[in-house]
N, C-alpha and C. Protein backbone atom coordinates (compact mmCIF):
# COMPACT_ATOMS: atom_id res chain seq x y z
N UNK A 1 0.84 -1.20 0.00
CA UNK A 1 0.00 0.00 0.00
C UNK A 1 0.87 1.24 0.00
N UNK A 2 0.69 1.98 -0.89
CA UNK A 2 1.83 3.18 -1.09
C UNK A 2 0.73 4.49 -0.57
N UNK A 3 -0.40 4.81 0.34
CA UNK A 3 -0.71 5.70 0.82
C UNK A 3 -0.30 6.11 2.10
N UNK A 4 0.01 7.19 2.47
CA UNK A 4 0.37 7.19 4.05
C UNK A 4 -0.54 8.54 4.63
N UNK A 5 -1.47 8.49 5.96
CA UNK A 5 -1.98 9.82 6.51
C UNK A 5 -0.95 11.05 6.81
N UNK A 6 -1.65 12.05 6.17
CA UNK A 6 -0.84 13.42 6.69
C UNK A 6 -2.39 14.55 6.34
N UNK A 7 -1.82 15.30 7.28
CA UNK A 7 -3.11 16.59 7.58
C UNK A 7 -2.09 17.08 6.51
N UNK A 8 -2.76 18.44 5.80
CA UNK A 8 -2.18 19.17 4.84
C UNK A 8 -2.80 20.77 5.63
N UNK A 9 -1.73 22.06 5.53
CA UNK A 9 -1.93 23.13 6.10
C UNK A 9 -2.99 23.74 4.78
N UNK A 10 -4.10 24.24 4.52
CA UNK A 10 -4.87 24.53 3.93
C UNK A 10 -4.99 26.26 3.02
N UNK A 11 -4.91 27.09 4.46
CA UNK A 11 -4.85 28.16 4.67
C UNK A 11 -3.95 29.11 3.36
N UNK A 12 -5.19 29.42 2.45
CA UNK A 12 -5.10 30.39 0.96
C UNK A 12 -4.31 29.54 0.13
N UNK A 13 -4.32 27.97 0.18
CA UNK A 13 -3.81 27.51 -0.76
C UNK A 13 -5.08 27.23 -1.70
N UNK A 14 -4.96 27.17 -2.94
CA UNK A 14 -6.15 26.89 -4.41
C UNK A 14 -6.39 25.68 -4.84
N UNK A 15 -8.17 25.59 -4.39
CA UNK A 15 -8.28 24.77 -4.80
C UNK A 15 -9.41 24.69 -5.87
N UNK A 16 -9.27 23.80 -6.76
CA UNK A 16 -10.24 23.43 -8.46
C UNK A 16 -11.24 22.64 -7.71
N UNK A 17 -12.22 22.45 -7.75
CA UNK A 17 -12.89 21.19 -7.57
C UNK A 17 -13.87 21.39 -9.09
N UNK A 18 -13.70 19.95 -10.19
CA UNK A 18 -14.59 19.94 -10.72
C UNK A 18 -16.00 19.56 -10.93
N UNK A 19 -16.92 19.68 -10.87
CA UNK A 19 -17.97 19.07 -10.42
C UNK A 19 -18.79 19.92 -9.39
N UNK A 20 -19.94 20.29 -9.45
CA UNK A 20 -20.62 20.85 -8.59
C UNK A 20 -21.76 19.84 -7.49
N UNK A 21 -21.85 18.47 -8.02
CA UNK A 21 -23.02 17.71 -7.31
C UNK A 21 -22.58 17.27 -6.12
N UNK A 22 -22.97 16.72 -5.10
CA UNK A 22 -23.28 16.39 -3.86
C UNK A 22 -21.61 15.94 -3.58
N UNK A 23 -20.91 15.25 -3.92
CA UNK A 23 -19.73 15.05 -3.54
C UNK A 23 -19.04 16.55 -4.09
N UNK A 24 -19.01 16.89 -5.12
CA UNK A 24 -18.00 18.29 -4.90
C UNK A 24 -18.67 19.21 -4.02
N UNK A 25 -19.64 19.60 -3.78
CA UNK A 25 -20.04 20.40 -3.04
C UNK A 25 -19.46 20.05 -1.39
N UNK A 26 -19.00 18.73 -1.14
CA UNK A 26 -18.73 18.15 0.11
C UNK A 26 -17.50 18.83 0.18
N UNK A 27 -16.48 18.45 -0.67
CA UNK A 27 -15.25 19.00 -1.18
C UNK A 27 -15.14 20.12 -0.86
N UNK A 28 -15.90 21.61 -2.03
CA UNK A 28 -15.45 22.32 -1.43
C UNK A 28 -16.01 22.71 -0.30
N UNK A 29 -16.75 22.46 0.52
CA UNK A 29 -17.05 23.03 1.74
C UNK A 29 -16.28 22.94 2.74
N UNK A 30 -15.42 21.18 2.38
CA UNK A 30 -14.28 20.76 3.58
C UNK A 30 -13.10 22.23 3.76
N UNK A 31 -12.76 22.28 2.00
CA UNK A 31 -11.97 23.02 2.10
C UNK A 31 -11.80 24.55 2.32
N UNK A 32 -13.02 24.90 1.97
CA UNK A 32 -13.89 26.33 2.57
C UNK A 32 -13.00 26.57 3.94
N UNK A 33 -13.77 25.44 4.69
CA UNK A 33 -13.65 25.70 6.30
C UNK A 33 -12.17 25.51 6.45
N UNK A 34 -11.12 24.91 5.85
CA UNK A 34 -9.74 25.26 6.21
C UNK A 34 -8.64 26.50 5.68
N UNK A 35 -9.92 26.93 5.15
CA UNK A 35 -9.10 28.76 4.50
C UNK A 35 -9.06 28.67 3.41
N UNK A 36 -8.88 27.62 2.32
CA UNK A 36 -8.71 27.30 0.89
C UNK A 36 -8.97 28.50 0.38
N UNK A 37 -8.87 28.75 -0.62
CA UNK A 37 -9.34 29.72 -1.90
C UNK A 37 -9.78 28.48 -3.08
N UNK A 38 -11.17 28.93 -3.54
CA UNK A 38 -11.84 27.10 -4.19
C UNK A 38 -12.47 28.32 -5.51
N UNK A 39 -12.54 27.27 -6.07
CA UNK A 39 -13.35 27.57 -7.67
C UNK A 39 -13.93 26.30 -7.84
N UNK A 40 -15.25 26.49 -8.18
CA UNK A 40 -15.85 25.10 -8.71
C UNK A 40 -16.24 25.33 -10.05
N UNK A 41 -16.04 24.89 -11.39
CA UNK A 41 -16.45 24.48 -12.53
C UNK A 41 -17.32 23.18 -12.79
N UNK A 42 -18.58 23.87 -13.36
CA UNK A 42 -19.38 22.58 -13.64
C UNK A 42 -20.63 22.13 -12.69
N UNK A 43 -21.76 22.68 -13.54
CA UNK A 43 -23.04 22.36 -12.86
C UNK A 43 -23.27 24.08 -12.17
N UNK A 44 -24.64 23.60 -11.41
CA UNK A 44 -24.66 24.55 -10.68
C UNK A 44 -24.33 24.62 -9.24
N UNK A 45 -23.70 25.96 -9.15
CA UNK A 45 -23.13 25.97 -7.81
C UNK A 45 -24.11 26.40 -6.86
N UNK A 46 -23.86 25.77 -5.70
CA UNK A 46 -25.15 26.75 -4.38
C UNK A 46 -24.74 27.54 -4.11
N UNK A 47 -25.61 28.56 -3.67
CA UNK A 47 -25.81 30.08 -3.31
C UNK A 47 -24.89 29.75 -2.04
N UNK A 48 -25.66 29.22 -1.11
CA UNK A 48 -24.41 28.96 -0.20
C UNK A 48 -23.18 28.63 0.26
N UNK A 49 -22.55 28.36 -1.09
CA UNK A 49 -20.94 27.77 -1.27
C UNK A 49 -20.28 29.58 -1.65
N UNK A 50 -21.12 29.98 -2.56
CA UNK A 50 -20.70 31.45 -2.86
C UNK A 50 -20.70 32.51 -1.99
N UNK A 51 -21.53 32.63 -1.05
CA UNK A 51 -21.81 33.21 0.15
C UNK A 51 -20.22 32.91 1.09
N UNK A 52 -19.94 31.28 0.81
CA UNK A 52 -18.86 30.87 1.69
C UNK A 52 -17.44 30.82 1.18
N UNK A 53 -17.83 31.59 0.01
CA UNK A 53 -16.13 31.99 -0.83
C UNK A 53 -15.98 31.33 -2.46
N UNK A 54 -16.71 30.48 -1.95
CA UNK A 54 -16.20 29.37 -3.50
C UNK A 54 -16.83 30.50 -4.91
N UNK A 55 -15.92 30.73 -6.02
CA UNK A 55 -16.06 31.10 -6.85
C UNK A 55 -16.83 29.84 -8.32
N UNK A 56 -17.89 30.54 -8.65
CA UNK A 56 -17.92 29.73 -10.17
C UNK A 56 -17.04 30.04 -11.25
N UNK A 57 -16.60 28.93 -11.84
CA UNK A 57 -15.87 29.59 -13.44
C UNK A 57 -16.66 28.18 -14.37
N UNK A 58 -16.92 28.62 -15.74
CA UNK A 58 -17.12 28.12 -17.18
C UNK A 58 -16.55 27.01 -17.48
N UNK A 59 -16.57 25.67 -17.74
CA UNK A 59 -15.65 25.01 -18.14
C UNK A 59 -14.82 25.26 -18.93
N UNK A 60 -14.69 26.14 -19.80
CA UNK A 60 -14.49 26.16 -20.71
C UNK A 60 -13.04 27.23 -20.28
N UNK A 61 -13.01 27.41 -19.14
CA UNK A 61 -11.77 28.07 -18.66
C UNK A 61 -11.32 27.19 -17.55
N UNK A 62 -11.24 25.85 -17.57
CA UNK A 62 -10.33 24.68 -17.63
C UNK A 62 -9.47 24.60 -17.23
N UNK A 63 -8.25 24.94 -18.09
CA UNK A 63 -7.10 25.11 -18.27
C UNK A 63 -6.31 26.07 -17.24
N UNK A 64 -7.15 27.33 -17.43
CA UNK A 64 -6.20 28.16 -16.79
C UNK A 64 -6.32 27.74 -15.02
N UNK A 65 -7.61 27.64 -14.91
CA UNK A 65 -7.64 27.10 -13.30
C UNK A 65 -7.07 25.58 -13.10
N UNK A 66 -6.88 25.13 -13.78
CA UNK A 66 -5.81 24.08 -13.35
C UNK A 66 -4.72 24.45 -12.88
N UNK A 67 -3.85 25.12 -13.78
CA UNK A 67 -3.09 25.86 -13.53
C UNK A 67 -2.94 26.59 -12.15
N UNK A 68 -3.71 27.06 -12.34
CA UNK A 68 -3.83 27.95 -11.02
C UNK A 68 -3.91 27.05 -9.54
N UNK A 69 -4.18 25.92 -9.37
CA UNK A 69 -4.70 25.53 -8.57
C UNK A 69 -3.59 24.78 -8.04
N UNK A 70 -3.31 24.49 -6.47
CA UNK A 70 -2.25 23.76 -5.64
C UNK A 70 -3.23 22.17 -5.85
N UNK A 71 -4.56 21.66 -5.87
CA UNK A 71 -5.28 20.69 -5.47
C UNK A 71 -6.81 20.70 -6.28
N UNK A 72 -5.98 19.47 -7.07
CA UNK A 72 -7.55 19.34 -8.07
C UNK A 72 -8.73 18.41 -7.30
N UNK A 73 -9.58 18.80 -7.22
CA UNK A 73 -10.44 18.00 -6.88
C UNK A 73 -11.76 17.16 -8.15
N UNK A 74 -11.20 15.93 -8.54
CA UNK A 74 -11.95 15.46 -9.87
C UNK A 74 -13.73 15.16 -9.80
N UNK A 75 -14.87 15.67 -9.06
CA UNK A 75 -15.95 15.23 -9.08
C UNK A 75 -17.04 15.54 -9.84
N UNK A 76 -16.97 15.37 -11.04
CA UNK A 76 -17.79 15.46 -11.96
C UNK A 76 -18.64 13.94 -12.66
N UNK A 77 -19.93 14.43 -13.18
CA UNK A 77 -20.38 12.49 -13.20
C UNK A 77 -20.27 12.66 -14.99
N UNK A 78 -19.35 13.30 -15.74
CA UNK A 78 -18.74 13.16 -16.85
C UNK A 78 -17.16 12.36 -16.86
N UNK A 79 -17.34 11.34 -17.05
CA UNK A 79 -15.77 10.40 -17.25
C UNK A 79 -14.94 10.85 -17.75
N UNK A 80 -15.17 11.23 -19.36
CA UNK A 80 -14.55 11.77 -20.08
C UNK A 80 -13.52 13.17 -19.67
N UNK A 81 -14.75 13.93 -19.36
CA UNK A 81 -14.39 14.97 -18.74
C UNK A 81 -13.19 14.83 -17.51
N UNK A 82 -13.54 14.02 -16.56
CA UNK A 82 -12.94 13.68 -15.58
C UNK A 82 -11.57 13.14 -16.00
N UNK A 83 -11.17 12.02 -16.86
CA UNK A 83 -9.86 11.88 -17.56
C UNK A 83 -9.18 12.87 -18.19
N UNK A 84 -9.80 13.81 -18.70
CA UNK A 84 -9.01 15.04 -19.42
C UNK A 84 -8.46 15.75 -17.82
N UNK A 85 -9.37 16.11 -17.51
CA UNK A 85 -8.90 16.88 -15.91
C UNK A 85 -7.61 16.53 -15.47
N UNK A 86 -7.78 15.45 -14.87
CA UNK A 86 -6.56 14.39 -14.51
C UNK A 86 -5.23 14.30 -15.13
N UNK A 87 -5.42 14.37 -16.79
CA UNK A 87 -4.25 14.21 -17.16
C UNK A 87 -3.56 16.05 -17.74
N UNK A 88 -4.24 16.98 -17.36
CA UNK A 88 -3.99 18.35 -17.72
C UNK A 88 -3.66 18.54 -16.04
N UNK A 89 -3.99 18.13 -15.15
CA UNK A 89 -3.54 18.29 -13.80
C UNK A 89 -2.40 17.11 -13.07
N UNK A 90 -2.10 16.19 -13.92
CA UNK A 90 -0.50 15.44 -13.29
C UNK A 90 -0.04 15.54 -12.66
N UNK A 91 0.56 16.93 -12.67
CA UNK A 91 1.62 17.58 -11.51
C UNK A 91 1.03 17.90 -10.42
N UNK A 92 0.00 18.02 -9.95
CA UNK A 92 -0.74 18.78 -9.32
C UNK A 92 -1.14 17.49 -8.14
N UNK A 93 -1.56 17.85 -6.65
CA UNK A 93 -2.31 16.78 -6.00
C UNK A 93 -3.90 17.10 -6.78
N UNK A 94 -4.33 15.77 -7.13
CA UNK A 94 -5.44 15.37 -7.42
C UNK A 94 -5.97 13.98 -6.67
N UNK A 95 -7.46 15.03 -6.62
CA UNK A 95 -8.40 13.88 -5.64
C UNK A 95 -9.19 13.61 -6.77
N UNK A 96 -9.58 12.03 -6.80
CA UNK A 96 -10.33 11.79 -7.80
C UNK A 96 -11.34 10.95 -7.23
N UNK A 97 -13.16 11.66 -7.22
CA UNK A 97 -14.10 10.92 -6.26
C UNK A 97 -14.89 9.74 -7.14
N UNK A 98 -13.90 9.82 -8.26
CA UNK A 98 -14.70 9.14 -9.02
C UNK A 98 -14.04 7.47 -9.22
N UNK A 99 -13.05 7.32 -9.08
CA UNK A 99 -11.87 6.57 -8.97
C UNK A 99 -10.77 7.09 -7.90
N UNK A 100 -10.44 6.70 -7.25
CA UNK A 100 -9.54 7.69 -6.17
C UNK A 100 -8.66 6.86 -6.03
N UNK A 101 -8.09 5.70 -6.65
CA UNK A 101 -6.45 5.05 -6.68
C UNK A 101 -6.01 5.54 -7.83
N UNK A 102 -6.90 6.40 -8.75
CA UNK A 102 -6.11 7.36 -9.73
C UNK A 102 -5.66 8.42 -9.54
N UNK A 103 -6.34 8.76 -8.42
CA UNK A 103 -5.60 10.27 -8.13
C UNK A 103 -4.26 9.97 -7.05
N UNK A 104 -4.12 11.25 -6.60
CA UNK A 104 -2.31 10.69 -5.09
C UNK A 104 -2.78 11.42 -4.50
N UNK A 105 -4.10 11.85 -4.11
CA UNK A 105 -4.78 12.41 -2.81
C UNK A 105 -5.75 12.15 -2.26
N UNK A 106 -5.73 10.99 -1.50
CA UNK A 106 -7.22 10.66 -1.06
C UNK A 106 -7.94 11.54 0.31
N UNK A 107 -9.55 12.24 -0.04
CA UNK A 107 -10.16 12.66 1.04
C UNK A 107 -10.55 12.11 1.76
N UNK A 108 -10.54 11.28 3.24
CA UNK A 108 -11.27 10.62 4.12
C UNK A 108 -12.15 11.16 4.62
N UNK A 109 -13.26 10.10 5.04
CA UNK A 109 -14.22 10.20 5.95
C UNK A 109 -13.37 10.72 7.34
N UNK A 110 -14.07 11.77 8.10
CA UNK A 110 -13.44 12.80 8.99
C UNK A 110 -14.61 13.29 9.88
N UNK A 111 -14.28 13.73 10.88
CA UNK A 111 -14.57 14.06 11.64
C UNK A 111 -14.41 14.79 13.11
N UNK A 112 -14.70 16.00 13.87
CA UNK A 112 -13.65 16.35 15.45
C UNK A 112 -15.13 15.80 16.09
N UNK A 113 -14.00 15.73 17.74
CA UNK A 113 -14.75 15.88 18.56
C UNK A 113 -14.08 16.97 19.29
N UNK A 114 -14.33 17.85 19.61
CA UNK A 114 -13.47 19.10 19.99
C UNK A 114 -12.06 19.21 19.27
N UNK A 115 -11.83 19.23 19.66
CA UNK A 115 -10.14 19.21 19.56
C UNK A 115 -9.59 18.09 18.34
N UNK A 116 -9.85 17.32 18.64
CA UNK A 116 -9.38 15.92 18.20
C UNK A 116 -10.06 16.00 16.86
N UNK A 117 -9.06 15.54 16.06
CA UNK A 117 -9.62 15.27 14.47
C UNK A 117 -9.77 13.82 14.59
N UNK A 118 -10.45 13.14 13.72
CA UNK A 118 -10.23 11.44 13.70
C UNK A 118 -10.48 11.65 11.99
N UNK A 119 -9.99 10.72 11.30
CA UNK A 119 -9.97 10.24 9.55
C UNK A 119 -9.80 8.71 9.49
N UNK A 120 -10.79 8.37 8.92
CA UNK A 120 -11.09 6.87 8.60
C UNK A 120 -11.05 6.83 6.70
N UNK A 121 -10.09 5.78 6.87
CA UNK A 121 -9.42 5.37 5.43
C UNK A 121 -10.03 4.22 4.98
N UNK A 122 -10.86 3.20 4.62
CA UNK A 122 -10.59 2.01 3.92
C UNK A 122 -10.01 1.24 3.05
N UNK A 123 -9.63 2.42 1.88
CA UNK A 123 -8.82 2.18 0.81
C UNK A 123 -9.98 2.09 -0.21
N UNK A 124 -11.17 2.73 0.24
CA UNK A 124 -12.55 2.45 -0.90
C UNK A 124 -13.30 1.45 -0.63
N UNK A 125 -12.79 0.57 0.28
CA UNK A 125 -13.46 -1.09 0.25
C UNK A 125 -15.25 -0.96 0.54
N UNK A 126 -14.88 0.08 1.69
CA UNK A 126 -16.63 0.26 2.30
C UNK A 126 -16.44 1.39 2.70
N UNK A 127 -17.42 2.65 2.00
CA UNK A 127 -17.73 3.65 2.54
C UNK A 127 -18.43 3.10 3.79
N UNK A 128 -19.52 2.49 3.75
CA UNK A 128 -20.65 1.60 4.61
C UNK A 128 -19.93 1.57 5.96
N UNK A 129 -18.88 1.14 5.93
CA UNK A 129 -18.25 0.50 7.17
C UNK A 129 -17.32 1.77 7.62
N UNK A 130 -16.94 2.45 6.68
CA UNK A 130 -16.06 3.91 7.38
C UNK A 130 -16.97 4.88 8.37
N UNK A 131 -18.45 4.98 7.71
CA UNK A 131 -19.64 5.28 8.58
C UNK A 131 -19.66 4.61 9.83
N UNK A 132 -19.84 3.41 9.78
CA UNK A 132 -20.45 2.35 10.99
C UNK A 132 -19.13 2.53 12.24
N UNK A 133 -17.74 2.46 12.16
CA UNK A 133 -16.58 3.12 12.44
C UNK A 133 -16.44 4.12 12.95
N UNK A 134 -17.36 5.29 12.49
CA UNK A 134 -17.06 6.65 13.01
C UNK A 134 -17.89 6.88 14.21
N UNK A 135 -19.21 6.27 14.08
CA UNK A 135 -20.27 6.44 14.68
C UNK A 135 -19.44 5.15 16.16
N UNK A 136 -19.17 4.82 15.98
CA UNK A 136 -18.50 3.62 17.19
C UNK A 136 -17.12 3.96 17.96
N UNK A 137 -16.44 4.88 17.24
CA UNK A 137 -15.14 6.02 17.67
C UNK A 137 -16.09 7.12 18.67
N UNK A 138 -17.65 7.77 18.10
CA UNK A 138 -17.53 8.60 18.54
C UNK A 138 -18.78 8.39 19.87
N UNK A 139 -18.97 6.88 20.33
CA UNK A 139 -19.39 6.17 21.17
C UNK A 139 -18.18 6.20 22.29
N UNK A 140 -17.32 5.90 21.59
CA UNK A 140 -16.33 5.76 23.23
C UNK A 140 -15.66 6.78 23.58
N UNK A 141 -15.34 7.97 22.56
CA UNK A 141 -14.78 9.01 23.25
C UNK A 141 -15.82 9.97 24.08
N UNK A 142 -15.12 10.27 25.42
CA UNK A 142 -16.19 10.59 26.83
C UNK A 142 -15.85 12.27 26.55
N UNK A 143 -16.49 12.83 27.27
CA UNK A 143 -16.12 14.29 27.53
C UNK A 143 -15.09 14.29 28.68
N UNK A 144 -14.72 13.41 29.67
CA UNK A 144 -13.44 13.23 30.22
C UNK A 144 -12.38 13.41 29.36
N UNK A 145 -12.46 12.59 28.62
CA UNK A 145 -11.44 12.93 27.48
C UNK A 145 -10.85 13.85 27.02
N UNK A 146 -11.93 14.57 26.58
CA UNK A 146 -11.36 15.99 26.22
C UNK A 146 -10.96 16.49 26.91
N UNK A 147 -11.29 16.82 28.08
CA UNK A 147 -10.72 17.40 29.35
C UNK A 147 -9.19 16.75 30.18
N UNK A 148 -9.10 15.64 29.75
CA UNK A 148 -7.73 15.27 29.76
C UNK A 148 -7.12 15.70 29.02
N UNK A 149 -7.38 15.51 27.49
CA UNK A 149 -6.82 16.40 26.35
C UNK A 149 -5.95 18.12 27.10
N UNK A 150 -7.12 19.04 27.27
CA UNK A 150 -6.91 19.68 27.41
C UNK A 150 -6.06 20.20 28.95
N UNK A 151 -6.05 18.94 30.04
CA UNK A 151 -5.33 18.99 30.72
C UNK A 151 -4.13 18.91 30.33
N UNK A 152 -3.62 17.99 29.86
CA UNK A 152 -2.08 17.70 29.33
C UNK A 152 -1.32 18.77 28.68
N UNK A 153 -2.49 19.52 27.55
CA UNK A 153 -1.58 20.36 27.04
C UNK A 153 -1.43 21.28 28.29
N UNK A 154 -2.16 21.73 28.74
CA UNK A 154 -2.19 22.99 29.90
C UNK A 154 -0.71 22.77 30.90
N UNK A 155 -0.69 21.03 30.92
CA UNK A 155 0.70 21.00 31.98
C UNK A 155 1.68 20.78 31.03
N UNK A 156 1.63 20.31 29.87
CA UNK A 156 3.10 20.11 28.94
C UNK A 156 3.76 21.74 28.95
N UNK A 157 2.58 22.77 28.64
CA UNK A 157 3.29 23.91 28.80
C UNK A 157 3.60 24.18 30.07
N UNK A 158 3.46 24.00 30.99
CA UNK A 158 3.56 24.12 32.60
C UNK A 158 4.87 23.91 32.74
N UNK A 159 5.61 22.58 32.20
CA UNK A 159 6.49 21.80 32.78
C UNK A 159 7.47 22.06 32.07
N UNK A 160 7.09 22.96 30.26
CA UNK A 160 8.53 23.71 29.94
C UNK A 160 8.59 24.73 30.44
N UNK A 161 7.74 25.44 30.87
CA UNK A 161 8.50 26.77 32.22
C UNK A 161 9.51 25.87 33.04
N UNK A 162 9.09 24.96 33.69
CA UNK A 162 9.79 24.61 35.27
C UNK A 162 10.39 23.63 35.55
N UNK A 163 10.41 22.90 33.92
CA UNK A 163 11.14 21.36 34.15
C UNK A 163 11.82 21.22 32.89
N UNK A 164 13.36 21.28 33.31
CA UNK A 164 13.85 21.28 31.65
C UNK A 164 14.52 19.54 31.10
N UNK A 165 14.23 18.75 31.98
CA UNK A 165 15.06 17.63 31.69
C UNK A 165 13.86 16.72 30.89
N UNK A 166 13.52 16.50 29.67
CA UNK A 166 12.61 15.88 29.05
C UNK A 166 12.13 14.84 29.19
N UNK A 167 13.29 13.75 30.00
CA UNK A 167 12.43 12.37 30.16
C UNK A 167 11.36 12.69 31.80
N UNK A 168 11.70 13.67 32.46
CA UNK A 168 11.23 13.92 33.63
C UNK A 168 9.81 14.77 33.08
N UNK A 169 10.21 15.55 32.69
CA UNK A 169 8.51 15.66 31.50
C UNK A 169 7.81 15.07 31.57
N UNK A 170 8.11 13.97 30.81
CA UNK A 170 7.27 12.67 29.91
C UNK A 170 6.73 12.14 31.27
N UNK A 171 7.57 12.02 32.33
CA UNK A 171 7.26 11.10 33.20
C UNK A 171 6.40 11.89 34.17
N UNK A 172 6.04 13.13 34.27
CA UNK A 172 5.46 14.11 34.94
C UNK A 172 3.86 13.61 34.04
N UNK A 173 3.80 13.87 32.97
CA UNK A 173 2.75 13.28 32.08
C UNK A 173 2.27 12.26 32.66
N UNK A 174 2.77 11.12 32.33
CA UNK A 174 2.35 9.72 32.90
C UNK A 174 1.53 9.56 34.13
N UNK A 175 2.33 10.92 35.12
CA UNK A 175 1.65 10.08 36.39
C UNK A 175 0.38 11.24 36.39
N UNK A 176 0.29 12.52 35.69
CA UNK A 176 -1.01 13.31 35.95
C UNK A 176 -1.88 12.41 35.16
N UNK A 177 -1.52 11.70 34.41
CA UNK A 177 -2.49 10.98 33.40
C UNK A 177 -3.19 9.87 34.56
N UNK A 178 -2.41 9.17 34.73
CA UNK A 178 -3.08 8.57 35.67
C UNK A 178 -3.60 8.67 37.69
N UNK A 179 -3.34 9.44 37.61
CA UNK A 179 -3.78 10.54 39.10
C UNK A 179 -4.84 10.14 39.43
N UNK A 180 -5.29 9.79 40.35
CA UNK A 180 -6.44 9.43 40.81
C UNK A 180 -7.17 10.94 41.26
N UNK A 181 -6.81 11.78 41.61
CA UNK A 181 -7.27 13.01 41.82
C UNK A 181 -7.53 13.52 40.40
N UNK A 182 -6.36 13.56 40.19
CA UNK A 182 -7.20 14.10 38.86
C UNK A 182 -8.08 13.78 37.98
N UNK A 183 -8.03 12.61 37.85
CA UNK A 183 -9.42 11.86 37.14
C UNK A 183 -10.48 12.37 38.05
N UNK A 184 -10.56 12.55 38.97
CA UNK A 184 -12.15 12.22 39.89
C UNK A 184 -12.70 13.89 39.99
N UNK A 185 -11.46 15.01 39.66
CA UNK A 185 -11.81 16.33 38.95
C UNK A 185 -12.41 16.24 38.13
N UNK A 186 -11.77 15.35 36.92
CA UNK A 186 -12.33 15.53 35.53
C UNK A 186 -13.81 14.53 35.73
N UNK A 187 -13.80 13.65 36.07
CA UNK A 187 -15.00 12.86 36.04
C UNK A 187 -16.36 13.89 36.56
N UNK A 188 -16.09 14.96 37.25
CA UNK A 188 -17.11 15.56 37.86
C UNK A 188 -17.53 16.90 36.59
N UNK A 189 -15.94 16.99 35.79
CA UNK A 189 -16.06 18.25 34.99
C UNK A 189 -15.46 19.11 35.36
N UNK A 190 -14.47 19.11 36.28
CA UNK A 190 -13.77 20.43 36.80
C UNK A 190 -12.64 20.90 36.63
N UNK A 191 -12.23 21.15 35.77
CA UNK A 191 -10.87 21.55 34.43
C UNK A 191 -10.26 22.38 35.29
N UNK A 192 -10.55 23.49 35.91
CA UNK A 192 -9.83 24.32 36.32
C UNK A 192 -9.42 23.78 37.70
N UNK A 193 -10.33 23.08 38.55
CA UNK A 193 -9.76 22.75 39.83
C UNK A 193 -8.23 21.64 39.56
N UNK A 194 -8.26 20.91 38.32
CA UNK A 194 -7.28 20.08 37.99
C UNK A 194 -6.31 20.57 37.79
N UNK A 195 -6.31 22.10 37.02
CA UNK A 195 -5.57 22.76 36.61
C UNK A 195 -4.85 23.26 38.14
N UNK A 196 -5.81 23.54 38.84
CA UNK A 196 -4.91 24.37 40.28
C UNK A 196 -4.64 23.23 40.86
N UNK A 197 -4.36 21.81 41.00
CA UNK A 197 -4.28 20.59 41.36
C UNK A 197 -2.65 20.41 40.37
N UNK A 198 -2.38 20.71 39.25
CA UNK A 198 -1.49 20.39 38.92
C UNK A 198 -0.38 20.89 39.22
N UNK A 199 -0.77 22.58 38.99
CA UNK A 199 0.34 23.54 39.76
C UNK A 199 1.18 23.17 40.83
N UNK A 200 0.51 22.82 41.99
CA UNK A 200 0.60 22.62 43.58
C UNK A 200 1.79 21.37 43.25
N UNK A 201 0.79 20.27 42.61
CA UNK A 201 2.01 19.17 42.09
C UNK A 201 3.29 19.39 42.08
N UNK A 202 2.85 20.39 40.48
CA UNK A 202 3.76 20.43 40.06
C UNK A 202 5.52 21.20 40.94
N UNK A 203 4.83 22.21 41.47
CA UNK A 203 5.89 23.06 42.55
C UNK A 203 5.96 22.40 43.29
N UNK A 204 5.51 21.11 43.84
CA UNK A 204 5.80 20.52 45.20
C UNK A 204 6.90 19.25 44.62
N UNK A 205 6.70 18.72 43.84
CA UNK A 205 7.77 17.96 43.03
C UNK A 205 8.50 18.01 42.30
N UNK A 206 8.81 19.71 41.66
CA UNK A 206 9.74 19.84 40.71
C UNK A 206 11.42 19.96 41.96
């Protein structure tokens, strides 16, 4: 398998999406919300994608927005069309929703729960089951969780103020992670009392 996960920084990079129906419209909206600059060619576009930045252009000006674009997005329900795209965009990352082991950018099924991104891959086998997956990820993650989340970072920065030896870090981590106090903060919901719980810790054992 020659795919590997990586987040990509989004923010005013260009993106083509061809195709305006229910999957490009998914497209550009993903990319809307990460700052993109999007053009969609082909079909009609919603009022509400334009409202949200995405520009229409003509097919028939193609070319130059290929060009223009860091990330083709191929979703059009013309084949033909869709192979020309592809091979005038080569160089380019291309997502292709129509075939997507033709393109070298695959979009996953995605999702946050606060903080936390999660992306479920199959390789195409089962959309069906990337669904059934997400919905069962987002069964076991608790709102404790997050609040651990957001504990950790709160003391990782804590502990580069006041602790410079890194494996003593890591190991400062470990044991707030498992703290019996501190869990029984977070189990109630109380972020900040954990937070003034760590401090005290933390100055009493550095």
């Amino acid at each position: 398998m020659g795919w590997t996960p990586l987040y990509l920084e989004m923010s005013d990079k260009n993106v083509l999406v061809v195709g305006a129906g229910e999957v490009g419209q998914r497209r550009a909206l993903r990319f809307l919300d990460a700052g993109a600059n999007v053009v969609i060619s082909g079909g009609k576009v919603p009022t509400q994608l334009i409202k949200l930045g995405a520009k229409p252009k003509p097919r028939a000006e193609l070319p130059q927005w290929i060009d223009w674009a860091d990330l083709v997005v191929v979703a059009s329900g013309d084949h033909q069309l869709n192979e020309k795209v592809a091979q005038l965009a080569e160089d380019k990352l291309v997502n292709r929703a129509d075939y997507p082991e033709k393109g070298n950018l695959i979009v996953p099924s995605s999702f946050s729960i606060k903080d936390v991104q999660f992306s479920i891959f199959t390789q195409g086998k089962s959309p069906l089951m990337a669904k059934e997956l997400r919905k069962r990820i987002q069964a076991v993650v608790s709102e404790e969780d997050i609040l651990q989340l957001e504990l950790q970072h709160f003391t990782r920065e804590l502990l580069k103020e006041k602790v410079r030896d890194q494996k003593k870090r890591r190991d400062y981590l470990y044991q707030i992670l498992n703290d019996k106090k501190v869990n029984e903060f977070l189990e109630r919901g109380k972020l900040e009392e954990a937070k003034n719980y760590i401090v005290n810790f933390i100055q009493t054992h550095s």
